[in-house]
C-alpha atoms as a PDB file:
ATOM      1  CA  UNK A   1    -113.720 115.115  11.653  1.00  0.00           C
ATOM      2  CA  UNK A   2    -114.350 111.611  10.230  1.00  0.00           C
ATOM      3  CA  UNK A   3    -111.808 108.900  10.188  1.00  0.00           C
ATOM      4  CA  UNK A   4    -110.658 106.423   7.049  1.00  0.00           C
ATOM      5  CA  UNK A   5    -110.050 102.755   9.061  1.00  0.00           C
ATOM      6  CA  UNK A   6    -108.197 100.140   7.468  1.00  0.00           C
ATOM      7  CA  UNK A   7    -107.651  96.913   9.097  1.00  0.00           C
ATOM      8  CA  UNK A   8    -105.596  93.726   8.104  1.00  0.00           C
ATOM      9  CA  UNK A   9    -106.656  89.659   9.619  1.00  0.00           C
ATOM     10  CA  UNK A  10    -108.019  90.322  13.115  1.00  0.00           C
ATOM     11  CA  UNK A  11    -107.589  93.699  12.880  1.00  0.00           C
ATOM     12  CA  UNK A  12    -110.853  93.567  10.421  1.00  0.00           C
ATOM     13  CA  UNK A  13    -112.582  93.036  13.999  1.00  0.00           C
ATOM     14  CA  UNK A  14    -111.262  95.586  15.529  1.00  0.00           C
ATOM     15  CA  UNK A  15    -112.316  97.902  12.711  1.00  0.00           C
ATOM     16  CA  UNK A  16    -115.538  96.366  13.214  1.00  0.00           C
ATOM     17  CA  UNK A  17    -115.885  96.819  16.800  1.00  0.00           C
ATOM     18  CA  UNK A  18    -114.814 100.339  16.011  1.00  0.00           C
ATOM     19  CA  UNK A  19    -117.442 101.448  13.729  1.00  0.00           C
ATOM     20  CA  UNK A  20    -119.790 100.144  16.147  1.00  0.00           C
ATOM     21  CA  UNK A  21    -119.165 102.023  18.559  1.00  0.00           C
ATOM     22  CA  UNK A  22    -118.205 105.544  16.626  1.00  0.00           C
ATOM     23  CA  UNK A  23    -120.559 105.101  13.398  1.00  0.00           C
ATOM     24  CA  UNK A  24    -120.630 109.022  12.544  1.00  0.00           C
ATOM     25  CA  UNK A  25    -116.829 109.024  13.231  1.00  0.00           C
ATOM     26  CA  UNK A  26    -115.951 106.806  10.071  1.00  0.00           C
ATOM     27  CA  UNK A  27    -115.591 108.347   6.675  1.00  0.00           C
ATOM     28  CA  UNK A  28    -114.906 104.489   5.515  1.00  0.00           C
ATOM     29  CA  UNK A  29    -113.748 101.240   6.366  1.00  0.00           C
ATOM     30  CA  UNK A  30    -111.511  99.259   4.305  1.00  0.00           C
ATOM     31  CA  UNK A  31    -110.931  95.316   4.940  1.00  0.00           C
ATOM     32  CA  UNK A  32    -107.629  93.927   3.575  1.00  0.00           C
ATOM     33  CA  UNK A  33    -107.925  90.336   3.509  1.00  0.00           C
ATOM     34  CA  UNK A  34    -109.764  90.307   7.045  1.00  0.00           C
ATOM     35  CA  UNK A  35    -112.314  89.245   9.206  1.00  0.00           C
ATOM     36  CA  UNK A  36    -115.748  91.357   9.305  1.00  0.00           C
ATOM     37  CA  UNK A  37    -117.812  91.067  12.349  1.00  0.00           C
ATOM     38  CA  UNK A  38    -121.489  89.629  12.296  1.00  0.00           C
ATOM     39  CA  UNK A  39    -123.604  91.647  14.468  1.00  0.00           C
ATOM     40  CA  UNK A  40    -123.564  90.985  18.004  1.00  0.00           C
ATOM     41  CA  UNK A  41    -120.377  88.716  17.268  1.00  0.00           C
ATOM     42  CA  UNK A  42    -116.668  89.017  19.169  1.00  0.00           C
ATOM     43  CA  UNK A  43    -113.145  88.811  18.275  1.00  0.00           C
ATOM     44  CA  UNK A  44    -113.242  85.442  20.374  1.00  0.00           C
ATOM     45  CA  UNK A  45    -116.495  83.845  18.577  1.00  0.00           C
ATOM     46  CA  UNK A  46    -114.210  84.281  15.124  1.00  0.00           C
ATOM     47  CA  UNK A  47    -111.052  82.822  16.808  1.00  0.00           C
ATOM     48  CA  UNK A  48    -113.413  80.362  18.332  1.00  0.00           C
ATOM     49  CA  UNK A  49    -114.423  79.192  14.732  1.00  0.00           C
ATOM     50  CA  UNK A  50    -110.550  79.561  13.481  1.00  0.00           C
ATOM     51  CA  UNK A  51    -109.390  77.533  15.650  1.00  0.00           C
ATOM     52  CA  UNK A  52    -111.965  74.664  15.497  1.00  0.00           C
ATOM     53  CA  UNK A  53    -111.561  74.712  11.488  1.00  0.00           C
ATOM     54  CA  UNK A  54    -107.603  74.210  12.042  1.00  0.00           C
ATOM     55  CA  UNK A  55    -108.068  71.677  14.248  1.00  0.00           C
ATOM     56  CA  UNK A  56    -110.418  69.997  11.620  1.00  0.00           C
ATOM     57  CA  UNK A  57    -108.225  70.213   9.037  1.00  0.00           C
ATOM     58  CA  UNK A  58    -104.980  69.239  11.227  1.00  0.00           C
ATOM     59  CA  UNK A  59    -106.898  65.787  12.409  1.00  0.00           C
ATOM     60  CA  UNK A  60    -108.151  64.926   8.988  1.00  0.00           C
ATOM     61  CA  UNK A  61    -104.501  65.830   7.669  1.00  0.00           C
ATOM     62  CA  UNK A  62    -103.039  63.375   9.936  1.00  0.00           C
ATOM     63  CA  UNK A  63    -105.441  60.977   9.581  1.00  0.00           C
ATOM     64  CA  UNK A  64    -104.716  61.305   6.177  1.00  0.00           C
ATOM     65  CA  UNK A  65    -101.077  60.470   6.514  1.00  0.00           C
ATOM     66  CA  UNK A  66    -101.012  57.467   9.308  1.00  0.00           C
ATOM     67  CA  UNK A  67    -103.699  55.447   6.786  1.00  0.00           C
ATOM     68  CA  UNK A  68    -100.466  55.744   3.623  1.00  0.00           C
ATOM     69  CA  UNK A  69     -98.246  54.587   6.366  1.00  0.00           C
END
């Protein structure tokens, strides 16, 4: 029996991860406005990256906002 795997934000990872591990398990894999998984990459490398871009964009914000002040 195969499986149909559907995964949402992180859970695009986890999907990922899955059909990894269980490739002839998976009938198909649907990503719904998620993260996909680079080969050899984790959940934490892409939260990792999230997190540095939001910082990024927080600083610059504010940076942004104490220069009209």
């Amino acid at each position: 029996m195969q499986v149909i795997l559907v995964g949402h934000d992180f859970g695009g990872a986890c999907i990922s991860y899955v059909m990894e591990l269980f490739p002839s398990k998976i009938s198909k894999a649907i990503f719904i406005a998620a993260a996909m998984l680079s080969s050899g990459q984790s959940s934490l490398d892409m939260f990792s990256q999230q997190v540095v871009l939001h910082s990024i964009i927080f600083w610059t914000q504010k940076s942004g906002k104490e220069k009209r002040e």
